[in-house]
PDB file of N, CA and C in Angstrom:
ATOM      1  N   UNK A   1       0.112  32.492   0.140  1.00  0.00           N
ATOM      2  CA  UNK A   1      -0.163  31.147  -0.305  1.00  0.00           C
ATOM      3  C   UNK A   1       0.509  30.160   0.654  1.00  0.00           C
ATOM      4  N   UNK A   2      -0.302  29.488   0.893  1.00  0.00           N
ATOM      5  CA  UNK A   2       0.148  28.105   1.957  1.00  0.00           C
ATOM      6  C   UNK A   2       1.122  27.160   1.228  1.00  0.00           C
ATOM      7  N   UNK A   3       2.379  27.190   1.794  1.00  0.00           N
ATOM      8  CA  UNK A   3       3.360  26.240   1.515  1.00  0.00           C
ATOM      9  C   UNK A   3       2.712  24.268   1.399  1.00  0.00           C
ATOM     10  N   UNK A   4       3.196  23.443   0.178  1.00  0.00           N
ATOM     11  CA  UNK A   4       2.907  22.109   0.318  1.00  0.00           C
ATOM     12  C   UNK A   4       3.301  21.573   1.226  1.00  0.00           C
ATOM     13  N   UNK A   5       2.759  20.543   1.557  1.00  0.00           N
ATOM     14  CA  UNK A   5       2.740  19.472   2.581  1.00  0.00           C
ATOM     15  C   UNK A   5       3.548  19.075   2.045  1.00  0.00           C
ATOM     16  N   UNK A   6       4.890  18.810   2.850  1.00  0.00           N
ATOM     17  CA  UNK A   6       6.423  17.718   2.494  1.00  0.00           C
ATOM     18  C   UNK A   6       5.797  16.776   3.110  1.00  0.00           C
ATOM     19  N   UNK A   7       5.994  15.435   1.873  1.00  0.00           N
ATOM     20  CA  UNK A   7       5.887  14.143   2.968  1.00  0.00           C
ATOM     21  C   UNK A   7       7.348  13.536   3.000  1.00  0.00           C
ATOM     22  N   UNK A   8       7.150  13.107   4.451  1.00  0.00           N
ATOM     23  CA  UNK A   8       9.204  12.705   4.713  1.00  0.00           C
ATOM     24  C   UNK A   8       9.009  11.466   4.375  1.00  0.00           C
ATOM     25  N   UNK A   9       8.486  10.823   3.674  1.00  0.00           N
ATOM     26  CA  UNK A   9       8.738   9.340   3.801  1.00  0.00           C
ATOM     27  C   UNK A   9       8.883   8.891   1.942  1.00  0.00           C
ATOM     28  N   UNK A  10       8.049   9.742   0.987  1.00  0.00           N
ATOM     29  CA  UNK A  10       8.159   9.393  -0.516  1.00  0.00           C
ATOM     30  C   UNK A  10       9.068   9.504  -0.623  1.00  0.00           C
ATOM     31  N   UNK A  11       9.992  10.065  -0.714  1.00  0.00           N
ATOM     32  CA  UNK A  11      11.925   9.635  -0.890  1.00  0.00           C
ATOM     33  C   UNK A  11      12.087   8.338  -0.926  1.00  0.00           C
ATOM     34  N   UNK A  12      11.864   8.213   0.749  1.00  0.00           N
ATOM     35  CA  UNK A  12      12.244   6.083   0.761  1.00  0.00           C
ATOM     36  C   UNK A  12      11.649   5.735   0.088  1.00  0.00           C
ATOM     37  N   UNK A  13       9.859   5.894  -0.047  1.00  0.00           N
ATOM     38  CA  UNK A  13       9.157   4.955  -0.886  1.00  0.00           C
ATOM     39  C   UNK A  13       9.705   4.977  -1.932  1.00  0.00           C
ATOM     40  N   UNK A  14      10.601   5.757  -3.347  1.00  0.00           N
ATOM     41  CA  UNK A  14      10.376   5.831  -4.378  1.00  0.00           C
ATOM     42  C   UNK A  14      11.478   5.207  -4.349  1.00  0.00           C
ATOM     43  N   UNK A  15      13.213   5.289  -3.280  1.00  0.00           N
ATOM     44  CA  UNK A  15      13.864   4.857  -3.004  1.00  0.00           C
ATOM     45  C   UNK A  15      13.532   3.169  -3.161  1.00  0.00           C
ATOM     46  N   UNK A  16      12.845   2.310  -2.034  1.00  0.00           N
ATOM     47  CA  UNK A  16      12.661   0.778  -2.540  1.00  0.00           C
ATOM     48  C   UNK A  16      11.881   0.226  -3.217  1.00  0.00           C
ATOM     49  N   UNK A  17      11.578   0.794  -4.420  1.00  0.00           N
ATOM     50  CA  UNK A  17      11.127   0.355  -5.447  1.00  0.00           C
ATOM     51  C   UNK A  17      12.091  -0.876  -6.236  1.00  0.00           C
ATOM     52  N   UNK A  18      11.455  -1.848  -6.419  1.00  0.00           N
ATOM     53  CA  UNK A  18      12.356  -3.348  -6.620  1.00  0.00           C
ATOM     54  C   UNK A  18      12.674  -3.842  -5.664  1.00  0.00           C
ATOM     55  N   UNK A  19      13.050  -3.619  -4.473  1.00  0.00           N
ATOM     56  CA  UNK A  19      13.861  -4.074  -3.214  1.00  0.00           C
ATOM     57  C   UNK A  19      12.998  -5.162  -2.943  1.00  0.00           C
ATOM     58  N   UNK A  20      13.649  -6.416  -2.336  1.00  0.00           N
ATOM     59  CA  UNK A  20      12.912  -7.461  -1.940  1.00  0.00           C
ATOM     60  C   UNK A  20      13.708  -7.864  -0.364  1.00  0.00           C
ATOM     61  N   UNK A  21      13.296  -7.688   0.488  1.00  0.00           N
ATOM     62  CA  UNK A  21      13.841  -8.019   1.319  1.00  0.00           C
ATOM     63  C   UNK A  21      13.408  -9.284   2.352  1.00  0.00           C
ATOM     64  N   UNK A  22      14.598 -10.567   2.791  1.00  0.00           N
ATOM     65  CA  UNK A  22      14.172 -11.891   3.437  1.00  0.00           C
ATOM     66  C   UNK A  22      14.163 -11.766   4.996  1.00  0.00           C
ATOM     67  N   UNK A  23      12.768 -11.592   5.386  1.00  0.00           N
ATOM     68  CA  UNK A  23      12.730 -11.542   6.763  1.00  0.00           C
ATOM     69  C   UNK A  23      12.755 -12.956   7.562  1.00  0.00           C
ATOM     70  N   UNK A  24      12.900 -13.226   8.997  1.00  0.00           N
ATOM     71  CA  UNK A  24      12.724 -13.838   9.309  1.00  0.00           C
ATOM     72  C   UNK A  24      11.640 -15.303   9.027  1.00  0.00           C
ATOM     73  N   UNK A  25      11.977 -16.602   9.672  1.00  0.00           N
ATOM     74  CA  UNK A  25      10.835 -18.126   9.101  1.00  0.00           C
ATOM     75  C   UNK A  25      10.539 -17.757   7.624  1.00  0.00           C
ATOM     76  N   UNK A  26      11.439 -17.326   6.984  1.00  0.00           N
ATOM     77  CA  UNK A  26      11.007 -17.379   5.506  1.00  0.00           C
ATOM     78  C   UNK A  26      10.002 -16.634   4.821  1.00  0.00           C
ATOM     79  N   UNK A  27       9.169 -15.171   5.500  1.00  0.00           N
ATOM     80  CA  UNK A  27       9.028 -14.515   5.089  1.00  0.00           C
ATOM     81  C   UNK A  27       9.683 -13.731   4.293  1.00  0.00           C
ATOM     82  N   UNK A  28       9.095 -12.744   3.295  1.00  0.00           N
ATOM     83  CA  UNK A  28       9.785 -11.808   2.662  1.00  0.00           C
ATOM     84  C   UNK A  28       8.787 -10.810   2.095  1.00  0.00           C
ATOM     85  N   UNK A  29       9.762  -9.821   1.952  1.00  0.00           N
ATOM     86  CA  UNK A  29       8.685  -8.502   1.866  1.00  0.00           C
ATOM     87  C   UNK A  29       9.617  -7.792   0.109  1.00  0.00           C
ATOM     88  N   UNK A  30       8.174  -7.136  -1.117  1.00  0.00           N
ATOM     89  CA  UNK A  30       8.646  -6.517  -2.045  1.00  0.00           C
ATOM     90  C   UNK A  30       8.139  -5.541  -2.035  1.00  0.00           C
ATOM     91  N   UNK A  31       8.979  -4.157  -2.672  1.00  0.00           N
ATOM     92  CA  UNK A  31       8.204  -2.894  -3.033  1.00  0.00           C
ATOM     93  C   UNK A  31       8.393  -2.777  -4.224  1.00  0.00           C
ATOM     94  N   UNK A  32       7.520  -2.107  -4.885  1.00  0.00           N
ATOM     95  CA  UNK A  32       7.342  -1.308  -5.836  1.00  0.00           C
ATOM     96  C   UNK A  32       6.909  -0.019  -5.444  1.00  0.00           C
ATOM     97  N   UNK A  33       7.102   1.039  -5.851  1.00  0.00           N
ATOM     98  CA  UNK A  33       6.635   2.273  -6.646  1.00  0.00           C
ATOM     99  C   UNK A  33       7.513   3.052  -7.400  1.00  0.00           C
ATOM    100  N   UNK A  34       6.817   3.596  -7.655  1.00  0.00           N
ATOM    101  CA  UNK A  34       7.034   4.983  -8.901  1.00  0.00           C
ATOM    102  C   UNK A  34       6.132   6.080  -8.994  1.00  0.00           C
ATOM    103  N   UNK A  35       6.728   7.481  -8.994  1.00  0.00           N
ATOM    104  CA  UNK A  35       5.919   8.599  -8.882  1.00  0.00           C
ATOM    105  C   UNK A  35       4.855   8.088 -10.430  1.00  0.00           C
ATOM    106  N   UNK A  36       3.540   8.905 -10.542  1.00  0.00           N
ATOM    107  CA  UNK A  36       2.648   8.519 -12.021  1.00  0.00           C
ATOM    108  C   UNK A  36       2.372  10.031 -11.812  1.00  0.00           C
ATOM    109  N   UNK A  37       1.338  10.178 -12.951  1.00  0.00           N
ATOM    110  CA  UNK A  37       0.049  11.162 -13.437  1.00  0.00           C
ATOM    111  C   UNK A  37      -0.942  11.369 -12.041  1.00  0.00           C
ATOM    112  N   UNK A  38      -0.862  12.213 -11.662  1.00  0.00           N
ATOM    113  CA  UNK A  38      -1.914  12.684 -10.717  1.00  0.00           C
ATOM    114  C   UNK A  38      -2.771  12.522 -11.796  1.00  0.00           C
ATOM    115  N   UNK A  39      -4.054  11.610 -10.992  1.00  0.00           N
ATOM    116  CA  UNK A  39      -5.516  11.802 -11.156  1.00  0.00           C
ATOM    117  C   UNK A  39      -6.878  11.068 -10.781  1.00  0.00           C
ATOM    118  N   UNK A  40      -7.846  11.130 -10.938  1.00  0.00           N
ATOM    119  CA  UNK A  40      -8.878  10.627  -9.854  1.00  0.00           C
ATOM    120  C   UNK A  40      -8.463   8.991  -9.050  1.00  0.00           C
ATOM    121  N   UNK A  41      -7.942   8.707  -9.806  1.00  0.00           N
ATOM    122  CA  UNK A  41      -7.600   6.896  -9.016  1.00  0.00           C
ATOM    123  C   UNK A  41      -6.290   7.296  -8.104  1.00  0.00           C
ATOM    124  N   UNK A  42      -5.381   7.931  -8.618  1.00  0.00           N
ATOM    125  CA  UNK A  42      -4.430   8.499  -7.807  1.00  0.00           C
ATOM    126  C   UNK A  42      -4.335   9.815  -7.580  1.00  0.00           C
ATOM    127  N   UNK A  43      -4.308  10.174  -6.751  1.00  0.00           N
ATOM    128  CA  UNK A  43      -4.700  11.747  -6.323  1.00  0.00           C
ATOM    129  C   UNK A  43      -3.006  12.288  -6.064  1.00  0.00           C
ATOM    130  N   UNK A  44      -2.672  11.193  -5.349  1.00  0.00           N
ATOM    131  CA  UNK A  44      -1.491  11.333  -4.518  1.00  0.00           C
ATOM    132  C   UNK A  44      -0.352  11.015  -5.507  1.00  0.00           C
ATOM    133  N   UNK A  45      -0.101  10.614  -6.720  1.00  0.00           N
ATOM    134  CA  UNK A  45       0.783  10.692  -8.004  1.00  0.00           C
ATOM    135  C   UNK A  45       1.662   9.615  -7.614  1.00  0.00           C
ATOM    136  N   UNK A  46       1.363   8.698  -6.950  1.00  0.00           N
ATOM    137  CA  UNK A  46       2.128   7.638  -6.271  1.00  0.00           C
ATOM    138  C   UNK A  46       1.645   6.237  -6.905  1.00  0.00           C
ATOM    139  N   UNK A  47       2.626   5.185  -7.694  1.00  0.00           N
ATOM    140  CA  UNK A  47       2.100   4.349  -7.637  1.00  0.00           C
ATOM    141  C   UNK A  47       2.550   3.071  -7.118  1.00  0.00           C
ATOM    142  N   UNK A  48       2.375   2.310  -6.387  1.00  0.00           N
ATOM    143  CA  UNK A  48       2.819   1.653  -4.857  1.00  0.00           C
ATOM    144  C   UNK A  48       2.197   0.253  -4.952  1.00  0.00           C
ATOM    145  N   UNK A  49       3.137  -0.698  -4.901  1.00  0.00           N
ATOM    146  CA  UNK A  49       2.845  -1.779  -4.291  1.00  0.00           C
ATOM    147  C   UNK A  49       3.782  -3.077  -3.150  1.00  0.00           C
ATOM    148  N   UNK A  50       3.266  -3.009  -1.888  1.00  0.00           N
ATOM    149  CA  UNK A  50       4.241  -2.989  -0.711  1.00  0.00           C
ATOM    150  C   UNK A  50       3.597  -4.285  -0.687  1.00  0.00           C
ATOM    151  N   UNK A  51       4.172  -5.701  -0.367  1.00  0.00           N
ATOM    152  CA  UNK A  51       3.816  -7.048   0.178  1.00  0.00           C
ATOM    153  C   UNK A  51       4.317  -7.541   0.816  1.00  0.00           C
ATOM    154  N   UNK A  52       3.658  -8.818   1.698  1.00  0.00           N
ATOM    155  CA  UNK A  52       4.673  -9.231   3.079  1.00  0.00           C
ATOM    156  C   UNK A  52       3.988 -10.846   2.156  1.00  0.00           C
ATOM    157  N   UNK A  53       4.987 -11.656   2.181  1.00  0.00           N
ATOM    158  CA  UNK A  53       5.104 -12.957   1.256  1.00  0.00           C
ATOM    159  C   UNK A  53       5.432 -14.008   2.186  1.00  0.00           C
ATOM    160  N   UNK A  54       4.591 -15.251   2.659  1.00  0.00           N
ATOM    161  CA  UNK A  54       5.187 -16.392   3.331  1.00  0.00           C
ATOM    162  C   UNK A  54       6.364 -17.412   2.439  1.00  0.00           C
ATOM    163  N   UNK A  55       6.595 -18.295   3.318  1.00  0.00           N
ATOM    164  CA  UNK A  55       7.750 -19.189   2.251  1.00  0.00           C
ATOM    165  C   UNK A  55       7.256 -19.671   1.444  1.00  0.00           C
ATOM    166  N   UNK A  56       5.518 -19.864   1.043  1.00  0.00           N
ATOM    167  CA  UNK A  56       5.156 -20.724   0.056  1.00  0.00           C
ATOM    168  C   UNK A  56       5.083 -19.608  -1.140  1.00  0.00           C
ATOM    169  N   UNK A  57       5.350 -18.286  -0.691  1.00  0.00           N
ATOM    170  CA  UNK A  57       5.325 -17.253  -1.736  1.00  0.00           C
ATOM    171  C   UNK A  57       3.909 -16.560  -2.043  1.00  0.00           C
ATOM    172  N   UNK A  58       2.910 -17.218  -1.135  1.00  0.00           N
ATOM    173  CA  UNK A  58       2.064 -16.143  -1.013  1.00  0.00           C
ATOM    174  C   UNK A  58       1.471 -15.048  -0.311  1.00  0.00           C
ATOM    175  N   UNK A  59       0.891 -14.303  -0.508  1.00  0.00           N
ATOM    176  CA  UNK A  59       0.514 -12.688  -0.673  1.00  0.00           C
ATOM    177  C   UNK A  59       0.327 -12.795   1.221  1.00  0.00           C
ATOM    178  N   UNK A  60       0.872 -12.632   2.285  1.00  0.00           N
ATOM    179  CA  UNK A  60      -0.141 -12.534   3.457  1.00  0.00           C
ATOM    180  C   UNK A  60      -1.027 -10.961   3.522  1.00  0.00           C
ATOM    181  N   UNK A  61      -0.131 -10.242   3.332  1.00  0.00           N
ATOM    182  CA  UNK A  61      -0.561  -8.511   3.380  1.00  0.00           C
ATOM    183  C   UNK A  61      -0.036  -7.624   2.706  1.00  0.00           C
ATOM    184  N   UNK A  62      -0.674  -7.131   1.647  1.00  0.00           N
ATOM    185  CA  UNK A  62      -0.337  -5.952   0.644  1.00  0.00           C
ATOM    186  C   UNK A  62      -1.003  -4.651   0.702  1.00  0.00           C
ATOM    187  N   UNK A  63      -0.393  -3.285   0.534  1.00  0.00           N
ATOM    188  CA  UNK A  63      -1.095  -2.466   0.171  1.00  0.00           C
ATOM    189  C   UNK A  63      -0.556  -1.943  -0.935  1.00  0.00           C
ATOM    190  N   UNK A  64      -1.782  -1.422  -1.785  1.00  0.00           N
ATOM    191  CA  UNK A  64      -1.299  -1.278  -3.485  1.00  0.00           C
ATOM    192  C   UNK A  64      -2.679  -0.211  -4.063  1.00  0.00           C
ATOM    193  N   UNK A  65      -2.416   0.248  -4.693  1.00  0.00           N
ATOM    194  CA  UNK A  65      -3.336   0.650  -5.908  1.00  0.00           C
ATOM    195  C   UNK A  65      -3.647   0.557  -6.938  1.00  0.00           C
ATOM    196  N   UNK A  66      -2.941  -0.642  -7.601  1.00  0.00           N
ATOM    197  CA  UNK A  66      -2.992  -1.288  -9.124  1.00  0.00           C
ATOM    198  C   UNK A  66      -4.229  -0.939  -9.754  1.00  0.00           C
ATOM    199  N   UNK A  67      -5.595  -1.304  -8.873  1.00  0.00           N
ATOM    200  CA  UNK A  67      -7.062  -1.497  -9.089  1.00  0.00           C
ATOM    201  C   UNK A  67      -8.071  -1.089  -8.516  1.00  0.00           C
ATOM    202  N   UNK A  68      -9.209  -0.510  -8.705  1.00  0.00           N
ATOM    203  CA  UNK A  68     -10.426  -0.268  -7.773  1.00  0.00           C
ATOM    204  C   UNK A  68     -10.795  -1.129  -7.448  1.00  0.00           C
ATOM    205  N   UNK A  69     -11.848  -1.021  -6.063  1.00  0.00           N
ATOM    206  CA  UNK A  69     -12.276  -2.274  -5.185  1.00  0.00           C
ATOM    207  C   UNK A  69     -13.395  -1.523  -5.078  1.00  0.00           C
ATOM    208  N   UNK A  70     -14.788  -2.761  -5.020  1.00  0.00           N
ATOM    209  CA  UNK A  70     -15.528  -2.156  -4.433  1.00  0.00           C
ATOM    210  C   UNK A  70     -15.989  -2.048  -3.487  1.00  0.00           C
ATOM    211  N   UNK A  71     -16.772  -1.044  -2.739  1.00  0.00           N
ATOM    212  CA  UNK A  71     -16.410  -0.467  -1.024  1.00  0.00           C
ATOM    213  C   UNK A  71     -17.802  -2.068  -0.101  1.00  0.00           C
ATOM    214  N   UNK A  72     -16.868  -1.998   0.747  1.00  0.00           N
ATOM    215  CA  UNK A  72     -17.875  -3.036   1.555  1.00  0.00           C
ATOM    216  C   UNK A  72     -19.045  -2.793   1.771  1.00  0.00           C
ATOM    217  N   UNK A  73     -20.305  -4.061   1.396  1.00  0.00           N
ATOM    218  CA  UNK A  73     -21.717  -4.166   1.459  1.00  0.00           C
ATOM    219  C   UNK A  73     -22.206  -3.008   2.271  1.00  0.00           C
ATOM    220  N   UNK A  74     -21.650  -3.066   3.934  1.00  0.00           N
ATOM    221  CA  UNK A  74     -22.117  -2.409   4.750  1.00  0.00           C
ATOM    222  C   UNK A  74     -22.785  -1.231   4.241  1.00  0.00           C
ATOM    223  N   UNK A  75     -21.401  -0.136   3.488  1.00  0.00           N
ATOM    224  CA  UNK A  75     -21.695   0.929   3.233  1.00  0.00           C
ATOM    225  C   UNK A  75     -22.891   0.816   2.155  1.00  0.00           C
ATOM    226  N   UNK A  76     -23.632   2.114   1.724  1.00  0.00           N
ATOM    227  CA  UNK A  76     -24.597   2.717   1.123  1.00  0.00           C
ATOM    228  C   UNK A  76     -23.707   3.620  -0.125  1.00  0.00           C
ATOM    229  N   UNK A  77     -22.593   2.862  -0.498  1.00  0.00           N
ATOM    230  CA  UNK A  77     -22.116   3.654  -1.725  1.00  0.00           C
ATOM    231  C   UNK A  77     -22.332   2.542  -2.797  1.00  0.00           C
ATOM    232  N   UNK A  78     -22.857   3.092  -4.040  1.00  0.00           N
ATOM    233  CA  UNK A  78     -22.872   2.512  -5.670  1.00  0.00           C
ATOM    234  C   UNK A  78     -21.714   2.157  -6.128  1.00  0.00           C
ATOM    235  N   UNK A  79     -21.294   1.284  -6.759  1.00  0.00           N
ATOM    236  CA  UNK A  79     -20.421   1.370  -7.917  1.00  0.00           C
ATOM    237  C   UNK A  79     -19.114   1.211  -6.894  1.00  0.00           C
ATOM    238  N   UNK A  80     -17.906   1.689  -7.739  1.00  0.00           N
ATOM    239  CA  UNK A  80     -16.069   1.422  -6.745  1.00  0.00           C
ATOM    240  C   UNK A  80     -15.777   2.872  -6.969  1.00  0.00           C
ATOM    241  N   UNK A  81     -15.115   2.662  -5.145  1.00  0.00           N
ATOM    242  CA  UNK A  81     -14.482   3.866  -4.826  1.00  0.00           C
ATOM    243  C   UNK A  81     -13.599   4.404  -5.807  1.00  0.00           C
ATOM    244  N   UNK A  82     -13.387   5.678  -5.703  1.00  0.00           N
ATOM    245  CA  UNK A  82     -12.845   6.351  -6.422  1.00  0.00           C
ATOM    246  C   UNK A  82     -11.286   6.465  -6.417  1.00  0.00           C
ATOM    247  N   UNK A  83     -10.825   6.571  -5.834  1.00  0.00           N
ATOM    248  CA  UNK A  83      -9.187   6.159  -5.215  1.00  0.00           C
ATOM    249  C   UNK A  83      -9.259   5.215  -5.132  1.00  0.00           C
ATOM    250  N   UNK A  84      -8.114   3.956  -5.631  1.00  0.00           N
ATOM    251  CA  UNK A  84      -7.517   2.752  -5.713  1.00  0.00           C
ATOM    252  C   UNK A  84      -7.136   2.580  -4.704  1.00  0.00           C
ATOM    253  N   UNK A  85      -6.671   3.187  -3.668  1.00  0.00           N
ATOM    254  CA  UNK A  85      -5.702   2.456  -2.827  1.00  0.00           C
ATOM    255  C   UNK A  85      -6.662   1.312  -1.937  1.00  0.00           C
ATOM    256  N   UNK A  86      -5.573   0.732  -1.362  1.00  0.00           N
ATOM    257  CA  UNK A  86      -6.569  -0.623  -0.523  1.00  0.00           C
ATOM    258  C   UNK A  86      -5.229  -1.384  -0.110  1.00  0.00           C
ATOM    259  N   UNK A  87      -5.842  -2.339   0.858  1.00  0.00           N
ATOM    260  CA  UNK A  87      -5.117  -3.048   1.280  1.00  0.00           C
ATOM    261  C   UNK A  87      -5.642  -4.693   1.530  1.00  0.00           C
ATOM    262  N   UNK A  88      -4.613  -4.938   1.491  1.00  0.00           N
ATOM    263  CA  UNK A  88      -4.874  -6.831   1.401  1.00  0.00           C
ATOM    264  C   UNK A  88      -4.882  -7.619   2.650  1.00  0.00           C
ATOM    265  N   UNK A  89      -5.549  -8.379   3.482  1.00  0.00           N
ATOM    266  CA  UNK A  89      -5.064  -9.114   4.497  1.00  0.00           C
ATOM    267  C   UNK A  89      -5.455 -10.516   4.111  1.00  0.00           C
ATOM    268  N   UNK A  90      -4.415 -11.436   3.332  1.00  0.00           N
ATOM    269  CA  UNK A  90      -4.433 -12.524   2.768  1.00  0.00           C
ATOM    270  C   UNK A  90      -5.993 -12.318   1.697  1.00  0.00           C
ATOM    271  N   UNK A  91      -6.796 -12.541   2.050  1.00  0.00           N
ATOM    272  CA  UNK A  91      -7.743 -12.903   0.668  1.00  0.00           C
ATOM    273  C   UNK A  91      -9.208 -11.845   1.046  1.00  0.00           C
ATOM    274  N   UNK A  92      -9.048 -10.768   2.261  1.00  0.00           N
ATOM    275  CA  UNK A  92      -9.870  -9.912   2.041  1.00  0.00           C
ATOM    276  C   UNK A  92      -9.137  -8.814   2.043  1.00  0.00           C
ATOM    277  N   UNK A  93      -9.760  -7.821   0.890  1.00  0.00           N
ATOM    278  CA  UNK A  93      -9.885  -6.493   0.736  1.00  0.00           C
ATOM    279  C   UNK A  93     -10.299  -5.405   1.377  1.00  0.00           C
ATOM    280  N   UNK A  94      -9.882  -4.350   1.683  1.00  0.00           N
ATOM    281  CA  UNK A  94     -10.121  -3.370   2.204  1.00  0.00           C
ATOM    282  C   UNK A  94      -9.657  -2.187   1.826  1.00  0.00           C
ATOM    283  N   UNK A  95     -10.527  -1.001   1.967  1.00  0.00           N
ATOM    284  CA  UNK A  95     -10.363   0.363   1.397  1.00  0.00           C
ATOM    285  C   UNK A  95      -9.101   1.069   2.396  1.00  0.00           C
ATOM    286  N   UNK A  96      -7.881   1.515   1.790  1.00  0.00           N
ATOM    287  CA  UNK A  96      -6.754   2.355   2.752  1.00  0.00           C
ATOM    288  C   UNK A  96      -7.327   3.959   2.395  1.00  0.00           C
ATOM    289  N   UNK A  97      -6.912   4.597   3.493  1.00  0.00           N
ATOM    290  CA  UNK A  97      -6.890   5.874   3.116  1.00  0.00           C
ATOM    291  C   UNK A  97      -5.689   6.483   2.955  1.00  0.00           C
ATOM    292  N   UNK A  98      -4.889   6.610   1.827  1.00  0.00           N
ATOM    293  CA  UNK A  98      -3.730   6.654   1.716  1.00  0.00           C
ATOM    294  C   UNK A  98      -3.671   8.357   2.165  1.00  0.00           C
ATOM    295  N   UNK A  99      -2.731   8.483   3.269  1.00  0.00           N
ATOM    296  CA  UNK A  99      -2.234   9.908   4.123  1.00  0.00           C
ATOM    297  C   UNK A  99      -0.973  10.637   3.588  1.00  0.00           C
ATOM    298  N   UNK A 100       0.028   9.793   3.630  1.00  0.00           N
ATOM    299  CA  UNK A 100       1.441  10.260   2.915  1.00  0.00           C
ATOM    300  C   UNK A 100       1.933   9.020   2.996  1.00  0.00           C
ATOM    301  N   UNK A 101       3.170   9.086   2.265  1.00  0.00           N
ATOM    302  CA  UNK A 101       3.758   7.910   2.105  1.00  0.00           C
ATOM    303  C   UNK A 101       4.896   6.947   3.377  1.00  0.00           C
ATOM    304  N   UNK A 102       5.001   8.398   3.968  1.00  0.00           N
ATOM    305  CA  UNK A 102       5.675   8.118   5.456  1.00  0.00           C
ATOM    306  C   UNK A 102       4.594   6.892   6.016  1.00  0.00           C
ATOM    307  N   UNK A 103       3.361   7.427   6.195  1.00  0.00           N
ATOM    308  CA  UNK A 103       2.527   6.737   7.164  1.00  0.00           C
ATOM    309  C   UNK A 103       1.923   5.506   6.229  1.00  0.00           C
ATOM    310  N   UNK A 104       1.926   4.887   4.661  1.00  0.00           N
ATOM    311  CA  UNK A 104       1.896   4.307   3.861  1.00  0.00           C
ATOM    312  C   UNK A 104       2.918   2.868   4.675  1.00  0.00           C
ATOM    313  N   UNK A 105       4.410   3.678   4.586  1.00  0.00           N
ATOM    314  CA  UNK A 105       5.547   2.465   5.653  1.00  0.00           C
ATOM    315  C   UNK A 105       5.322   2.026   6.533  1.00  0.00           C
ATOM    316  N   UNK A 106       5.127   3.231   7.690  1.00  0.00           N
ATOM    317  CA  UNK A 106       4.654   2.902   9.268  1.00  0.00           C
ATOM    318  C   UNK A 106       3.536   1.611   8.895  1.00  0.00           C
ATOM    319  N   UNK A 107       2.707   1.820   8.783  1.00  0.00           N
ATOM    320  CA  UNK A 107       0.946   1.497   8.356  1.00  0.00           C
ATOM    321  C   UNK A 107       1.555  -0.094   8.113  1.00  0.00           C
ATOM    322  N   UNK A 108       2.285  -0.519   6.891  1.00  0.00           N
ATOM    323  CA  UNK A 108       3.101  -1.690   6.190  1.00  0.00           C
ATOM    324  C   UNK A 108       3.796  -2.537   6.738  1.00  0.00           C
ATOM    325  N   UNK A 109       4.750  -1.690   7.764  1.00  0.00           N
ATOM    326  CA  UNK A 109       5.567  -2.527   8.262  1.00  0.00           C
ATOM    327  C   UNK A 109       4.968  -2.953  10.283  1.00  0.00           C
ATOM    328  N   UNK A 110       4.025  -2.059  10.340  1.00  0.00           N
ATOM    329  CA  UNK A 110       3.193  -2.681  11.723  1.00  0.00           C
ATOM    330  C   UNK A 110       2.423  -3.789  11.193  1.00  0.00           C
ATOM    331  N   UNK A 111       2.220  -3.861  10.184  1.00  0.00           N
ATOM    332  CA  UNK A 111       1.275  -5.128   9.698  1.00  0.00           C
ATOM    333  C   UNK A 111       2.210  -5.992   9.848  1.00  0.00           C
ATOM    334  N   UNK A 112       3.368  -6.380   9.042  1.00  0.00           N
ATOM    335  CA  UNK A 112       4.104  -7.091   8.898  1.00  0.00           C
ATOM    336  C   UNK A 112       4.575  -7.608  10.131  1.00  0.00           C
ATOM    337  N   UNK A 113       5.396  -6.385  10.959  1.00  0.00           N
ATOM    338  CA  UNK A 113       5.880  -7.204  12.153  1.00  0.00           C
ATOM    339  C   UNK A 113       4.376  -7.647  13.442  1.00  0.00           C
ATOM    340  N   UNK A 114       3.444  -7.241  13.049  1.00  0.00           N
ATOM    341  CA  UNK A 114       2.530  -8.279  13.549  1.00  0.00           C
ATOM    342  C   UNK A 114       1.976  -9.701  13.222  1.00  0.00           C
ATOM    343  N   UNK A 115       2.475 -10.166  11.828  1.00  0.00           N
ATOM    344  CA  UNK A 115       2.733 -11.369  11.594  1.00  0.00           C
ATOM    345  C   UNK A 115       3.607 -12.284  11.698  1.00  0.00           C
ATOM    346  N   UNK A 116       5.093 -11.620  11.637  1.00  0.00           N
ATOM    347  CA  UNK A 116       5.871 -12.188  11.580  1.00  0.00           C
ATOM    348  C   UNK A 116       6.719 -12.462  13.254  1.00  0.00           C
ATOM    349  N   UNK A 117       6.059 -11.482  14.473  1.00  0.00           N
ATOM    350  CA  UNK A 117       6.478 -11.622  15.525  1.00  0.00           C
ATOM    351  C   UNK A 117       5.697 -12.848  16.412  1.00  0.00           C
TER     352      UNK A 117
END
């Protein structure tokens, strides 16, 4: 039997859950998660919500799974994807493919320091 996939990074994630941290020009960044119930919306038993916040306190870039989205026009799929995860870039939506939670951070915080640099 094939040993599980360790992901090195859900530790931290579950680790800054609450943490709010004040970045630079008055940005600021919050996490949430908490391990949940594996099941079709979450596969990955993770439930996650990472944001990068300007000084007026709103949303610039989040990724989260609170909710289903439904998949962009382009595609030829019915109805909302099946996995929640997604990500925010100020006021459009987009489908994430959530990998592990390591690459969940990486993924989060390249967004971030591409706004904030």
């Amino acid at each position: 039997m094939a040993k599980p996939k360790i992901d090195s990074g859900l530790e931290t994630l579950l680790q800054l859950d609450g943490e709010v941290f004040p970045m630079d020009n008055g940005y600021w960044v919050k996490f949430k998660a908490h391990s949940t119930a594996v099941n079709v919306h979450i596969p990955h038993g993770i439930r996650y919500s990472l944001t990068l916040h300007d000084r007026y306190n709103r949303r610039i870039v989040g990724y989260d799974n609170a909710h289903g989205i439904k998949p962009p026009k382009k595609k030829k799929f019915s109805g909302v994807r099946k996995t929640w995860d997604h990500r925010h870039q100020e006021s459009v939506v987009r489908p994430y493919e959530f990998e592990s939670a390591y690459q969940l951070l990486e993924d989060f915080w390249n967004d971030v320091n591409a706004v904030i640099d």
